[in-house]
C-alpha atoms as a PDB file:
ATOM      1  CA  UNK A   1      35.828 -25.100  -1.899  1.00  0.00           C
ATOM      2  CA  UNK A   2      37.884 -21.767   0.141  1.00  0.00           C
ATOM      3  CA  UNK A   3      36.863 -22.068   3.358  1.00  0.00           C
ATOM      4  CA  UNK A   4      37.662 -19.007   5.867  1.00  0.00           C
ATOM      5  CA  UNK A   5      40.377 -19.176   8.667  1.00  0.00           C
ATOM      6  CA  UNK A   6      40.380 -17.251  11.797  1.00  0.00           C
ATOM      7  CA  UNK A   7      41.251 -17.038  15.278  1.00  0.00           C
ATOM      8  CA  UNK A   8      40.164 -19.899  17.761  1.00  0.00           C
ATOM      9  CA  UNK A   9      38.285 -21.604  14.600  1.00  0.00           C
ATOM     10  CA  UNK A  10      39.097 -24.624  16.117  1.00  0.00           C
ATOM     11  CA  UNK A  11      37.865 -24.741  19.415  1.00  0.00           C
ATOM     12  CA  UNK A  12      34.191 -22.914  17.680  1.00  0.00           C
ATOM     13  CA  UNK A  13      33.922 -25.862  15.649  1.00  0.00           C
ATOM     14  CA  UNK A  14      33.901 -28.291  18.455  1.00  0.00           C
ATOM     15  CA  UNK A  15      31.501 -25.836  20.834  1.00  0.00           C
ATOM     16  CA  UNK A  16      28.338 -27.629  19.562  1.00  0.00           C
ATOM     17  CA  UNK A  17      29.338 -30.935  20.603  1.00  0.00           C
ATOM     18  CA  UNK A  18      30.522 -29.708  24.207  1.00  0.00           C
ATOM     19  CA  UNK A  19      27.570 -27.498  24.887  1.00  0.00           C
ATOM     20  CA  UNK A  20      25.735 -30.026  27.716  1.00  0.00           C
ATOM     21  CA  UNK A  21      21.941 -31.000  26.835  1.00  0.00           C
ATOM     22  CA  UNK A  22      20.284 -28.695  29.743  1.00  0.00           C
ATOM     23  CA  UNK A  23      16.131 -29.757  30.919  1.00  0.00           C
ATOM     24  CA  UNK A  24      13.495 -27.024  30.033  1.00  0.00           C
ATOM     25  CA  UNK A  25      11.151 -26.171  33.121  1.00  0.00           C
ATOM     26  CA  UNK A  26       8.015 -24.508  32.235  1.00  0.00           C
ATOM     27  CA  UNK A  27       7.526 -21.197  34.107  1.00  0.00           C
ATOM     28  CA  UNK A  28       3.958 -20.115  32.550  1.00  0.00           C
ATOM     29  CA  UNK A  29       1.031 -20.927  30.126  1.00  0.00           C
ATOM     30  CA  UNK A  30      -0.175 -17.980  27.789  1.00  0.00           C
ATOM     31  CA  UNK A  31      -2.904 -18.598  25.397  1.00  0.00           C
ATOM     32  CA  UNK A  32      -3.573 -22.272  23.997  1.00  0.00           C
ATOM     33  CA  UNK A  33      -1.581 -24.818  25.298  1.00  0.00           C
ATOM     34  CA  UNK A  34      -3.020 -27.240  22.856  1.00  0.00           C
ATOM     35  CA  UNK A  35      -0.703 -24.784  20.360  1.00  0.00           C
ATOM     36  CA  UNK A  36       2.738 -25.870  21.471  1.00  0.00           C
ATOM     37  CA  UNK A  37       4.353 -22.785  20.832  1.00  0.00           C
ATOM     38  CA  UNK A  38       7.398 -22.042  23.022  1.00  0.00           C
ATOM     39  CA  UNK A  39       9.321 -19.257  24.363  1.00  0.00           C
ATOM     40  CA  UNK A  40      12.387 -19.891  25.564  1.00  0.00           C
ATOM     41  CA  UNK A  41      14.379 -17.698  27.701  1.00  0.00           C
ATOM     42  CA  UNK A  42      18.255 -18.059  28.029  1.00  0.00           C
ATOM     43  CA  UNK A  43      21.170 -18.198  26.141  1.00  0.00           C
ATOM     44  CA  UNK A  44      20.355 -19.247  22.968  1.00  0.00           C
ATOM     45  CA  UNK A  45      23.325 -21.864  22.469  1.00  0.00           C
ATOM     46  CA  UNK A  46      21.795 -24.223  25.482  1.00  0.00           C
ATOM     47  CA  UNK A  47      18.569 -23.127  23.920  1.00  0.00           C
ATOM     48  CA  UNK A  48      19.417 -24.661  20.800  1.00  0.00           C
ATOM     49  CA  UNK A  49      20.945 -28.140  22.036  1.00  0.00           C
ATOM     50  CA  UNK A  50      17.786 -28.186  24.680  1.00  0.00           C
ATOM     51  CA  UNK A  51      15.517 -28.399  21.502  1.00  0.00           C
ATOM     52  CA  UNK A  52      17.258 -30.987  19.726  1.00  0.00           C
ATOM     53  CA  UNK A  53      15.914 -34.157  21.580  1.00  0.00           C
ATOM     54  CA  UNK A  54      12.426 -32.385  20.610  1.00  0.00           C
ATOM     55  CA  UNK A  55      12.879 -30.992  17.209  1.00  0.00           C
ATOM     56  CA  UNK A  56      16.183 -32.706  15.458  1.00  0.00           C
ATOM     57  CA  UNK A  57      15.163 -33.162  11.992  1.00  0.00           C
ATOM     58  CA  UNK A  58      11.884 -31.714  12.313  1.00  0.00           C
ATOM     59  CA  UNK A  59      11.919 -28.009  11.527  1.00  0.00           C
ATOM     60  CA  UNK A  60      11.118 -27.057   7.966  1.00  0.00           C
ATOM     61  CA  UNK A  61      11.482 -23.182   8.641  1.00  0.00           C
ATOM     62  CA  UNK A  62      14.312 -21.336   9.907  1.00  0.00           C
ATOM     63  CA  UNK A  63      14.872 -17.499  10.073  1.00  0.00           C
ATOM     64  CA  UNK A  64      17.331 -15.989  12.695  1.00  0.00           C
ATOM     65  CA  UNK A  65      18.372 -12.018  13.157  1.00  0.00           C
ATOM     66  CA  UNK A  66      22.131 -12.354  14.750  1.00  0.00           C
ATOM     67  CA  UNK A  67      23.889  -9.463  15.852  1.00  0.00           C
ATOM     68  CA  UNK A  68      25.073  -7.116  12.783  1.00  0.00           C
ATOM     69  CA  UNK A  69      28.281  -6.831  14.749  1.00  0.00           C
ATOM     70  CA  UNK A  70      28.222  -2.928  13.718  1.00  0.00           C
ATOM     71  CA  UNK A  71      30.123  -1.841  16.049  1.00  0.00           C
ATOM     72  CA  UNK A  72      27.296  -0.338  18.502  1.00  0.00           C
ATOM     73  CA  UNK A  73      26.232  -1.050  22.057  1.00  0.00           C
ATOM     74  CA  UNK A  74      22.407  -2.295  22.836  1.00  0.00           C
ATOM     75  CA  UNK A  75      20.940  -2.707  26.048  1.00  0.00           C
ATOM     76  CA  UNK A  76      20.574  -6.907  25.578  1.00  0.00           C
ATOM     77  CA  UNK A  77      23.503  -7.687  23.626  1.00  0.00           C
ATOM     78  CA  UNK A  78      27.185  -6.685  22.575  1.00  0.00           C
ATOM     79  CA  UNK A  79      26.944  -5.716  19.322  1.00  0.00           C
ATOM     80  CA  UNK A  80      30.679  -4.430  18.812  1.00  0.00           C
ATOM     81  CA  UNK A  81      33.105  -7.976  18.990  1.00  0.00           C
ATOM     82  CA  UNK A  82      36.008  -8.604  17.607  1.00  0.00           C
ATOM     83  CA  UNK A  83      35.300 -10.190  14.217  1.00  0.00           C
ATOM     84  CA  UNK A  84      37.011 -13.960  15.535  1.00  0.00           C
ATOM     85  CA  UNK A  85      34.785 -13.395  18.156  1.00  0.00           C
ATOM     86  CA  UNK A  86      31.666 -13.148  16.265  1.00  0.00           C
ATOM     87  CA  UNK A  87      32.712 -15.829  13.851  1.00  0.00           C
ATOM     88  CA  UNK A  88      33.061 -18.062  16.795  1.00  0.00           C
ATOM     89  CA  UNK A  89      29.894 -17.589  18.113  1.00  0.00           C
ATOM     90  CA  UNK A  90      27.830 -17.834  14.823  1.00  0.00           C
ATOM     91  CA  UNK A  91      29.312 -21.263  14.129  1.00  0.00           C
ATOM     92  CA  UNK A  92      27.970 -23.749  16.706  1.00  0.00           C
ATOM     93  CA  UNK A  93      24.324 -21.934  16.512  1.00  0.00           C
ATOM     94  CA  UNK A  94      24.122 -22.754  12.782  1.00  0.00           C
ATOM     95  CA  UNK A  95      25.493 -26.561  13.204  1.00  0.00           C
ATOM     96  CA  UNK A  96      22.367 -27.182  16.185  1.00  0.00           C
ATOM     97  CA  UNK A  97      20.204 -24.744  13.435  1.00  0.00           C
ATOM     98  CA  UNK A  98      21.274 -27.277  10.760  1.00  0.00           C
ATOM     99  CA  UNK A  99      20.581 -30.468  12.554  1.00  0.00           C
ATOM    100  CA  UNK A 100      17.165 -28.776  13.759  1.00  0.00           C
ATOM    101  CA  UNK A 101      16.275 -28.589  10.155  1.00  0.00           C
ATOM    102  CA  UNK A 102      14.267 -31.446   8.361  1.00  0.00           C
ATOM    103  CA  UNK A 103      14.822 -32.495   5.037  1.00  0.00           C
ATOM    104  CA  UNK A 104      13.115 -30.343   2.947  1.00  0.00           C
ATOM    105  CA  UNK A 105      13.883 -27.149   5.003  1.00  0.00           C
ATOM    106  CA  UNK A 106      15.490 -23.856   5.088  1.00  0.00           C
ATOM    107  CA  UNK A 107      17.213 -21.291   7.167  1.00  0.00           C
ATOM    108  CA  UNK A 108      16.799 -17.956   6.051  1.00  0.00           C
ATOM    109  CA  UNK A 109      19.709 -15.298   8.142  1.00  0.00           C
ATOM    110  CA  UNK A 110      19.558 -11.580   7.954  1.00  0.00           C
ATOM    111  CA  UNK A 111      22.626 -10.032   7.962  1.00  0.00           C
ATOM    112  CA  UNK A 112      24.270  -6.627   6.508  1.00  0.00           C
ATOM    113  CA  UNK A 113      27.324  -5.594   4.853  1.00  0.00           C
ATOM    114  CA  UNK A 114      29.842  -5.826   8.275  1.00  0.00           C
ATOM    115  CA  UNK A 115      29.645  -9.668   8.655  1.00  0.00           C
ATOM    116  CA  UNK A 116      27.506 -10.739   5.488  1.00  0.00           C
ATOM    117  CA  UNK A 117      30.439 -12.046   2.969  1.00  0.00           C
ATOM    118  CA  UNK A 118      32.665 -13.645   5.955  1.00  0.00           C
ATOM    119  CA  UNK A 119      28.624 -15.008   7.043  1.00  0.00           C
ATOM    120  CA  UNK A 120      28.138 -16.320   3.226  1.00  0.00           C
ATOM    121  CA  UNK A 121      31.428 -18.517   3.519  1.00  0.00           C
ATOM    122  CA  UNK A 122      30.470 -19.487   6.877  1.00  0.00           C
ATOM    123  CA  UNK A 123      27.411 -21.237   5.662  1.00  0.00           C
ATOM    124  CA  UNK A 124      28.766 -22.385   2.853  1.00  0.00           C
ATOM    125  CA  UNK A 125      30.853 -24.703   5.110  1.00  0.00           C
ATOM    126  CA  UNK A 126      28.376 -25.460   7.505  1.00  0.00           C
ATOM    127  CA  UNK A 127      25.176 -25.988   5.028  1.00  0.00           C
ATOM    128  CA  UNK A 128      27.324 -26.957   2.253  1.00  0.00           C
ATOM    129  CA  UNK A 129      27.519 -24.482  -1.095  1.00  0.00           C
ATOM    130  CA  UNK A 130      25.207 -26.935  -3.245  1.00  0.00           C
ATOM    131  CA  UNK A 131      22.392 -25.998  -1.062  1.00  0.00           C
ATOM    132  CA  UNK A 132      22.805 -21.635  -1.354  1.00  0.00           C
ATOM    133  CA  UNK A 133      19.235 -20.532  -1.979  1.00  0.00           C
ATOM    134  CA  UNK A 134      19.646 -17.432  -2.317  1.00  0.00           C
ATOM    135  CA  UNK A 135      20.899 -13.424  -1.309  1.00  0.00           C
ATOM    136  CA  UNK A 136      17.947 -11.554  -0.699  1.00  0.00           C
ATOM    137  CA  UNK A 137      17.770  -7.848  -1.269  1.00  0.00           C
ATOM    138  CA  UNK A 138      15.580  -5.357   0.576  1.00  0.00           C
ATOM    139  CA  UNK A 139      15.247  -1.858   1.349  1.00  0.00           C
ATOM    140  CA  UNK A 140      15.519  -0.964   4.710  1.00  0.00           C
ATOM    141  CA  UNK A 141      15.141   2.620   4.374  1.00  0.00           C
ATOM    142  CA  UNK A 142      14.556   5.341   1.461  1.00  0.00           C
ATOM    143  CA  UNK A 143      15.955   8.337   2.761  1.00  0.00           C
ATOM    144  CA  UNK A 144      19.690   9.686   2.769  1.00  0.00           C
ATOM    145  CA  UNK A 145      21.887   8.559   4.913  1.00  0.00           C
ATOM    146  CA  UNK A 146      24.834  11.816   4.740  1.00  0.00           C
ATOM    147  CA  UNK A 147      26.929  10.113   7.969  1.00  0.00           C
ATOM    148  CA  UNK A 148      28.753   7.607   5.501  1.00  0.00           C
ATOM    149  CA  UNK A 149      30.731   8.136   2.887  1.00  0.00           C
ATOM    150  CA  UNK A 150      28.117   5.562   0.460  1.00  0.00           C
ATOM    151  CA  UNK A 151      24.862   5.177   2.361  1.00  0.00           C
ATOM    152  CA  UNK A 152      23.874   2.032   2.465  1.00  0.00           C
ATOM    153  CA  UNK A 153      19.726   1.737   2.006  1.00  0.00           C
ATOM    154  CA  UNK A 154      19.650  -2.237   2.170  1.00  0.00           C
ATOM    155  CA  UNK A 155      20.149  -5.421   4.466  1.00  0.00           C
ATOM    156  CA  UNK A 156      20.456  -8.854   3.124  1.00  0.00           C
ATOM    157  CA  UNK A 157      19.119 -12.339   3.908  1.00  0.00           C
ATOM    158  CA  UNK A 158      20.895 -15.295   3.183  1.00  0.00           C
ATOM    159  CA  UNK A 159      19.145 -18.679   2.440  1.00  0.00           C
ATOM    160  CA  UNK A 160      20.081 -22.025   2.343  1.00  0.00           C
ATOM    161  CA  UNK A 161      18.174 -25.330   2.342  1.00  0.00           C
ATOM    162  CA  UNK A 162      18.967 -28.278   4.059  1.00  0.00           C
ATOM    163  CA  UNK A 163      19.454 -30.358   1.142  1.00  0.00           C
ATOM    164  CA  UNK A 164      20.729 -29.519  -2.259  1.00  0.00           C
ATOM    165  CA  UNK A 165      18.543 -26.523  -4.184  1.00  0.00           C
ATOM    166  CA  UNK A 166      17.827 -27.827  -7.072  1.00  0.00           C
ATOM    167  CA  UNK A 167      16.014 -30.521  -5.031  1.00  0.00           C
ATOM    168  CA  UNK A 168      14.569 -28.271  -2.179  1.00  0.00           C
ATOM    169  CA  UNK A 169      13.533 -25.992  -5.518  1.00  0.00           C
ATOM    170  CA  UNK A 170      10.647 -29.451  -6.215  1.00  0.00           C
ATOM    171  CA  UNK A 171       9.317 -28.992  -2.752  1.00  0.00           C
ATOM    172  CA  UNK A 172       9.014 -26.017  -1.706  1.00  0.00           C
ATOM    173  CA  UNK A 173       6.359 -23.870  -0.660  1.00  0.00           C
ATOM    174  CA  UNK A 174       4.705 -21.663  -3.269  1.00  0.00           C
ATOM    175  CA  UNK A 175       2.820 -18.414  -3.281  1.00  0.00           C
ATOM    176  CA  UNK A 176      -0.971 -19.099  -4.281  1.00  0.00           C
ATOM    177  CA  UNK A 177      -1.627 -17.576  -7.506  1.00  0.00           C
ATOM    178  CA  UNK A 178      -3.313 -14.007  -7.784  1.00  0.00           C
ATOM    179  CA  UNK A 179      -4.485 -11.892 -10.331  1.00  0.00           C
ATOM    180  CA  UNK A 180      -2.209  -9.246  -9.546  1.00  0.00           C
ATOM    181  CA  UNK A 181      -1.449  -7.482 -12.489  1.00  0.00           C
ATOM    182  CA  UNK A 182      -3.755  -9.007 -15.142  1.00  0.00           C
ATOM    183  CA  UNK A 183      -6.606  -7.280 -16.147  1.00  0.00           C
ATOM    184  CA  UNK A 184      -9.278  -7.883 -19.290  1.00  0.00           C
ATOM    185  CA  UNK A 185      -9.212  -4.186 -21.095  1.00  0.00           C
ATOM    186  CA  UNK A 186     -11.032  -6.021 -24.328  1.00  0.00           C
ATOM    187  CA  UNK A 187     -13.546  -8.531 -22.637  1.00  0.00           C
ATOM    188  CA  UNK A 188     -11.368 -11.726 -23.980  1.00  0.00           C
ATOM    189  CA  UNK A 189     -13.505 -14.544 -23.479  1.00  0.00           C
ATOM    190  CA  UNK A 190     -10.138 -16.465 -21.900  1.00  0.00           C
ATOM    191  CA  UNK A 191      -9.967 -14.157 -19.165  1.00  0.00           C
ATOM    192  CA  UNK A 192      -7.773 -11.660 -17.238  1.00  0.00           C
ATOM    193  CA  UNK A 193      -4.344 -11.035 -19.554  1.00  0.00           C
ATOM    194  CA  UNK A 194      -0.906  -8.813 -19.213  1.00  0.00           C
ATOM    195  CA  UNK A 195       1.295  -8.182 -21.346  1.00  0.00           C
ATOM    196  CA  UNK A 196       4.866  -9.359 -21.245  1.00  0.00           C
ATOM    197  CA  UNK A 197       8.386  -7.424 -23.135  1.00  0.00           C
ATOM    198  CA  UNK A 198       9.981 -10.137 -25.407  1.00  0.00           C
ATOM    199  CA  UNK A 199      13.261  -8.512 -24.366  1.00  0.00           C
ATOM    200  CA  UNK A 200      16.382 -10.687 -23.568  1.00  0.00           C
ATOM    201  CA  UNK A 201      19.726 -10.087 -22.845  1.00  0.00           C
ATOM    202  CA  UNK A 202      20.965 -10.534 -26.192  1.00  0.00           C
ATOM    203  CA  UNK A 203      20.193 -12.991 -29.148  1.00  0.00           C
ATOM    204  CA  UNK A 204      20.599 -16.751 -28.714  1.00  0.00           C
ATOM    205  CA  UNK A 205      20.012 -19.723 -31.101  1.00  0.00           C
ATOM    206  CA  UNK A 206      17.867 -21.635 -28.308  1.00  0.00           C
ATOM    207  CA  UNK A 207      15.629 -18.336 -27.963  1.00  0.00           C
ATOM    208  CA  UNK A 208      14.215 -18.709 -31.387  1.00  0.00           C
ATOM    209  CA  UNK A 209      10.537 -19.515 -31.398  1.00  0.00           C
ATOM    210  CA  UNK A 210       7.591 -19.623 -33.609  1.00  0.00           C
ATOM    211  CA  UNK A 211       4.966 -18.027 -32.048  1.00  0.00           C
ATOM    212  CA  UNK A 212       0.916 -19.205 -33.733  1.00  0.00           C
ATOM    213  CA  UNK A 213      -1.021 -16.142 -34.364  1.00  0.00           C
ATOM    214  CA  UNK A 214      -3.660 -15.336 -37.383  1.00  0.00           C
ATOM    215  CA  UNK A 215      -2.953 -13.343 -40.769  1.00  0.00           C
ATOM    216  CA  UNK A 216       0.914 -13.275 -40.261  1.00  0.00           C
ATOM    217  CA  UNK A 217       2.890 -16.487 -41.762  1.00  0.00           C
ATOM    218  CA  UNK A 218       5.853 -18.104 -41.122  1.00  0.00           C
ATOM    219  CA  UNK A 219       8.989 -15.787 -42.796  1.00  0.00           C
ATOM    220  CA  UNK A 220      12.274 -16.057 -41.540  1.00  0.00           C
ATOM    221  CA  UNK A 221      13.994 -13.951 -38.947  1.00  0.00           C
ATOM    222  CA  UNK A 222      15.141 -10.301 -40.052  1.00  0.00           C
ATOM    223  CA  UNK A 223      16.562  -7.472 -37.854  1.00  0.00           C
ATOM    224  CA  UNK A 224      13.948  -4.535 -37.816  1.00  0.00           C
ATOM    225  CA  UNK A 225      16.133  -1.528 -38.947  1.00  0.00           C
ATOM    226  CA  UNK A 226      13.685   1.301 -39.041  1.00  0.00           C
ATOM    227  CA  UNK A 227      15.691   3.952 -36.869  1.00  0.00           C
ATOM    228  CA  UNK A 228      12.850   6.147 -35.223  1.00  0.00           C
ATOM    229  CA  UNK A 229      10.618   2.975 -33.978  1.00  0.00           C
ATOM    230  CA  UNK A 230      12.602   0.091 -32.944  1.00  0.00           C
ATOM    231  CA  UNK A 231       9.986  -2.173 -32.632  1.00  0.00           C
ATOM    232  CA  UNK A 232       7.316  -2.703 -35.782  1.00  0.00           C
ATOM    233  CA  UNK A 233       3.833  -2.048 -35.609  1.00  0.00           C
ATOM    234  CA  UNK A 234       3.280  -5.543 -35.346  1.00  0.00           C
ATOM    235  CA  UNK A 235       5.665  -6.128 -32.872  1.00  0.00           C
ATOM    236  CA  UNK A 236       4.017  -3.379 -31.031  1.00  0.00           C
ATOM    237  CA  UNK A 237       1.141  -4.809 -31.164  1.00  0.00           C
ATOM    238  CA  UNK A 238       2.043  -8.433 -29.686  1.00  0.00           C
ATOM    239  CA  UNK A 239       4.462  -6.957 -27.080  1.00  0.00           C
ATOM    240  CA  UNK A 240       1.302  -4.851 -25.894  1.00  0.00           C
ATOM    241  CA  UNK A 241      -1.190  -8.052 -26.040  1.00  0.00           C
ATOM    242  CA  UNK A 242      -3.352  -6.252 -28.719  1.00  0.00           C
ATOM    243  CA  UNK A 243      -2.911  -8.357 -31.817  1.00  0.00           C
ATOM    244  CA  UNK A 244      -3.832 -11.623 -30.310  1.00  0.00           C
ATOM    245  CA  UNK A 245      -7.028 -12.283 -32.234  1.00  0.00           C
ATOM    246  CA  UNK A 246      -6.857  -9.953 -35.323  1.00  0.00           C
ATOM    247  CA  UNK A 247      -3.719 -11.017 -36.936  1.00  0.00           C
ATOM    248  CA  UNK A 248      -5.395 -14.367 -39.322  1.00  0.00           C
ATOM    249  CA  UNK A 249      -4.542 -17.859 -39.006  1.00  0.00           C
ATOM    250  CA  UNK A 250      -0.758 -18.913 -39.762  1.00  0.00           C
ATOM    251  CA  UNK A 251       2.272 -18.170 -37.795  1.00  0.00           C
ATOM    252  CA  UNK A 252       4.882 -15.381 -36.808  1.00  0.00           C
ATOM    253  CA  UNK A 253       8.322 -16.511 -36.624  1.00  0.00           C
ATOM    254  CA  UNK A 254       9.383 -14.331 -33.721  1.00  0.00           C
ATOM    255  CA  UNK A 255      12.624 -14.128 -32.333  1.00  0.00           C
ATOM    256  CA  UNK A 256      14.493 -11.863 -29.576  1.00  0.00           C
ATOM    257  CA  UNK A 257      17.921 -10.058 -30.896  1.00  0.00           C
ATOM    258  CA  UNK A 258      19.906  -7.223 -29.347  1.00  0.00           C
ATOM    259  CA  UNK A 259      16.943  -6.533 -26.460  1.00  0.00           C
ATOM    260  CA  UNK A 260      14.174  -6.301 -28.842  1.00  0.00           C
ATOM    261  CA  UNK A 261      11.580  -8.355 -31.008  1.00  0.00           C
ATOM    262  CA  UNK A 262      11.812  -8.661 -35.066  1.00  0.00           C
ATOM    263  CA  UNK A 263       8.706 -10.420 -36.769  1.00  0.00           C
ATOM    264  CA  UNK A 264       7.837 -10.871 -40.840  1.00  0.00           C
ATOM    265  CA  UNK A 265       4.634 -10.688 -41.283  1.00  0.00           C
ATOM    266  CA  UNK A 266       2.339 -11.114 -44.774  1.00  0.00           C
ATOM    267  CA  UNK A 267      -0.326 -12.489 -47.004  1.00  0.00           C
ATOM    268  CA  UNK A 268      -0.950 -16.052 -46.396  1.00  0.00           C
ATOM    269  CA  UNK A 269       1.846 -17.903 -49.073  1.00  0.00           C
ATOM    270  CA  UNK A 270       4.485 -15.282 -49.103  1.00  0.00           C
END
């Protein structure tokens, strides 16, 4: 695997272990303090090795916002380091993150385009490149941006689990299903519908598929070559959910080619 070289890389990757345990002393109570939330104030490196006696293995959620390193100056922070610098101080935070994390957690790190590829080989060493979740896109602002010579109109967050994906993928948490998007515009007894494109990238012999629907039978697969509709009225019809009960009892051999459905349809026997 390329791993990424810099400057005092070294002594960064042997910070964690030197950092000294520090003690915690409560200052105040807010709220419930049958809640055990905590605020801790400090720097967040003895921060993170004062949790560990507490929390080592325990945390299943993760999300940090580190310095952007962009080259501006904030009132609590440096945000303008040389880049060895801010390599060296991201390192030892995410080796305490990852032994904060439990086994079937994540870390999820926003980050934008000045450290976020030298951050994505980063934590590919330190979380291990089996266990990548994930670069996550979104918009952090919709209007122009005329200082730069490309404006850039997203950040990104990196995720990684602590154990390999495809296993964290069995245990994670999912969204509770909604009805967003389904609706019932012809009263079908089965309940709230959408309809879906059969579109694909391009065709594939594993994409084939018969697809049980009345009045149409089994015919094999044909490319549609009508020029001014590309898709045939019955196609229409089952790429807009409309044909589901009205097309008799036998089967449609459907299959996706070049972006787009073909189907043979005909009398029962043909």
């Amino acid at each position: 695997m390329p791993t990424l070289d810099w400057l005092n890389k070294t002594q960064a990757l042997k910070a964690a272990t030197q950092v000294p345990y520090r003690l915690l002393e409560p200052q105040s109570v807010h709220g419930d303090p049958a809640a055990d939330n905590w605020l801790i104030q400090g720097d967040n490196l003895d921060a993170l090795k004062a949790l560990l006696p507490f929390f080592a293995g325990r945390v299943k959620c993760i999300y940090i916002d580190p310095p952007y390193n962009t080259r501006s100056a904030f009132e609590h922070y440096d945000d303008n380091i040389e880049h060895s610098q801010w390599l060296s101080m991201m390192v030892p935070r995410l080796e305490l993150l990852r032994e904060l994390l439990s086994e079937d957690g994540s870390i999820w790190v926003s980050i934008d385009d000045n450290e976020g590829h030298y951050l994505k080989v980063v934590m590919d060493e330190v979380f291990g490149r089996n266990n990548f979740i994930a670069e996550i896109i979104w918009q952090k602002r919709t209007s122009r941006e005329n200082r730069a010579a490309i404006g850039s109109a997203h950040d990104t967050i990196l995720a990684y689990a602590k154990k390999p994906v495809i296993e964290w993928k069995g245990i994670r948490n999912l969204l509770p299903p909604n009805d967003q998007g389904f609706s019932n515009p012809d009263n079908d007894a089965r309940g709230p519908w959408r309809s879906i494109p059969f579109s694909a990238q391009g065709f594939r012999p594993n994409q084939m598929y018969e697809i049980c629907a009345p009045a149409c039978v089994l015919g094999h697969h044909r490319r549609h070559r009508r020029r001014r509709d590309r898709h045939p009225p019955v196609a229409r019809a089952v790429r807009n959910g409309a044909a589901r009960d009205h097309l008799g009892p036998a089967c449609v051999h459907a299959a996706q080619q070049t972006g787009h459905l073909s189907i043979r349809c005909g009398a029962p026997g043909k």
